[in-house]
Protein backbone atom coordinates (compact mmCIF):
# COMPACT_ATOMS: atom_id res chain seq x y z
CA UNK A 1 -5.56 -28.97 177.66
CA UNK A 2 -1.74 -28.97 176.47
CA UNK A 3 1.22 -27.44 178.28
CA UNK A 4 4.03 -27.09 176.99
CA UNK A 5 7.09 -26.68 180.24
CA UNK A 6 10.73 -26.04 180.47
CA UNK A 7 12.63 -26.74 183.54
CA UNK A 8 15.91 -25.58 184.49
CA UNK A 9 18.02 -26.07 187.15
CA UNK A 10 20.00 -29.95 187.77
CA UNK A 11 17.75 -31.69 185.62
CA UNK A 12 19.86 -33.91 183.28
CA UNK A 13 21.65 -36.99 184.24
CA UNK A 14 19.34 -37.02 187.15
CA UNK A 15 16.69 -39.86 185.80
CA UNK A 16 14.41 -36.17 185.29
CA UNK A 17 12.90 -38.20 181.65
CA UNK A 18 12.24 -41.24 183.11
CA UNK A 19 10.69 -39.83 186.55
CA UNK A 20 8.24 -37.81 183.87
CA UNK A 21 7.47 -40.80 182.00
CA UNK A 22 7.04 -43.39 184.95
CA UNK A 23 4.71 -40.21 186.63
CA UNK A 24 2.83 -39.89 183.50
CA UNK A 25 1.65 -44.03 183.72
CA UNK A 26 -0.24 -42.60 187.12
CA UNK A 27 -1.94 -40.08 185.08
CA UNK A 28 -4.66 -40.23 181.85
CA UNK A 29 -1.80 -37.74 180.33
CA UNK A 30 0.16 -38.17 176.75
CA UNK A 31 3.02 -36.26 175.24
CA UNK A 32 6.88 -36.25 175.54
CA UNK A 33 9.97 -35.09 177.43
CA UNK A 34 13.75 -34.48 176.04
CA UNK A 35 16.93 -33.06 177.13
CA UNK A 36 18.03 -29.75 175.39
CA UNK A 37 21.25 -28.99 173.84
CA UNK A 38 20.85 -25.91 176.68
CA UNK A 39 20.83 -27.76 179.64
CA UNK A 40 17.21 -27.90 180.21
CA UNK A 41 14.28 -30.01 179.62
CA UNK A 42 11.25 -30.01 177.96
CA UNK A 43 8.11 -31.70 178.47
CA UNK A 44 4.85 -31.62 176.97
CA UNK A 45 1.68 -33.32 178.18
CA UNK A 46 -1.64 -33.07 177.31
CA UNK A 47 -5.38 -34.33 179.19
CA UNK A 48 -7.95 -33.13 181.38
CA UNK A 49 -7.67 -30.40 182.67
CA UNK A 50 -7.06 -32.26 185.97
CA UNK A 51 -5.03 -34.65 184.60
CA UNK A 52 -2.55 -32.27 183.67
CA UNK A 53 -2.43 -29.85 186.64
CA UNK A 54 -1.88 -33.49 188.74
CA UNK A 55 0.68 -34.31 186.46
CA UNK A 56 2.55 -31.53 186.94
CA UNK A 57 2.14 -31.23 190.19
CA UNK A 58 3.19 -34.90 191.16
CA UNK A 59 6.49 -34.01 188.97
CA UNK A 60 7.58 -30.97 190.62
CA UNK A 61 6.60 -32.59 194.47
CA UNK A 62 8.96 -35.73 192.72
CA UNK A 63 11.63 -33.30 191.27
CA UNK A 64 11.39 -29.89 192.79
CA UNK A 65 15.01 -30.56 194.56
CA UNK A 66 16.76 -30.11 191.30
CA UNK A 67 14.53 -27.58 190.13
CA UNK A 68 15.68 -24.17 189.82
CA UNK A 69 13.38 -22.59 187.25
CA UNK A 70 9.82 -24.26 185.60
CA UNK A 71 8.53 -22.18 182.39
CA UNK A 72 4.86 -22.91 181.58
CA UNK A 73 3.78 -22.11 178.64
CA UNK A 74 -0.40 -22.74 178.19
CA UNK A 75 -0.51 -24.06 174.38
CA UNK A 76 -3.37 -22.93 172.30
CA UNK A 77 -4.59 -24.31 169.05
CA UNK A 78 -2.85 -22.31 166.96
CA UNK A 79 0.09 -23.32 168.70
CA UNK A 80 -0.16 -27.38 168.11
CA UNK A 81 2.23 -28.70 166.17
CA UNK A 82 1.19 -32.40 166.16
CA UNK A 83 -2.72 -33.72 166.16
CA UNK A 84 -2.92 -35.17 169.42
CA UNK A 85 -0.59 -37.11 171.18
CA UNK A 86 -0.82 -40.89 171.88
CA UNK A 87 1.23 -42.59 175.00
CA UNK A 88 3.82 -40.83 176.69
CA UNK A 89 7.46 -40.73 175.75
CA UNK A 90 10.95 -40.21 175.99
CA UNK A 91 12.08 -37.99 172.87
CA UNK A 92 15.82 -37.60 171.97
């Protein structure tokens, strides 16, 4: 499973990337998270079905206070733009 998310809300300069990252070592998850020129960030992780839905959920219990608006966007294979994701990183 891959999801692709974009929160909104007080989520840069607020250690957001490294929360997701440090959260993702607690989870058999892989993909990225970046700041956007907008304001927002993005994150996408990829796993087990439960992986992912754990992920997620640990982040927004973690970071929910400075989140205003979460966009989830369920990626299908047509919609992969990289062949599978190793680790999990910080993108800038």
């Amino acid at each position: 499973m891959r999801v692709r998310m974009r929160y909104q809300g007080r989520v840069q300069g607020v250690g957001f990337r490294m929360t997701a990252l440090s959260i993702a070592t607690r989870h058999a998850v892989s993909g990225w998270v970046r700041n956007e020129a907008d304001g927002s960030v993005l994150l996408q992780v990829e796993g087990g079905s439960a992986e992912v839905e754990g992920y997620l959920s640990d982040l927004a219990a973690s970071m929910g206070r400075n989140i205003v608006q979460a966009t989830r966007t369920d990626l299908g294979s047509w919609e992969i733009d990289e062949a599978g994701l190793g680790g999990f990183e910080i993108r800038h």
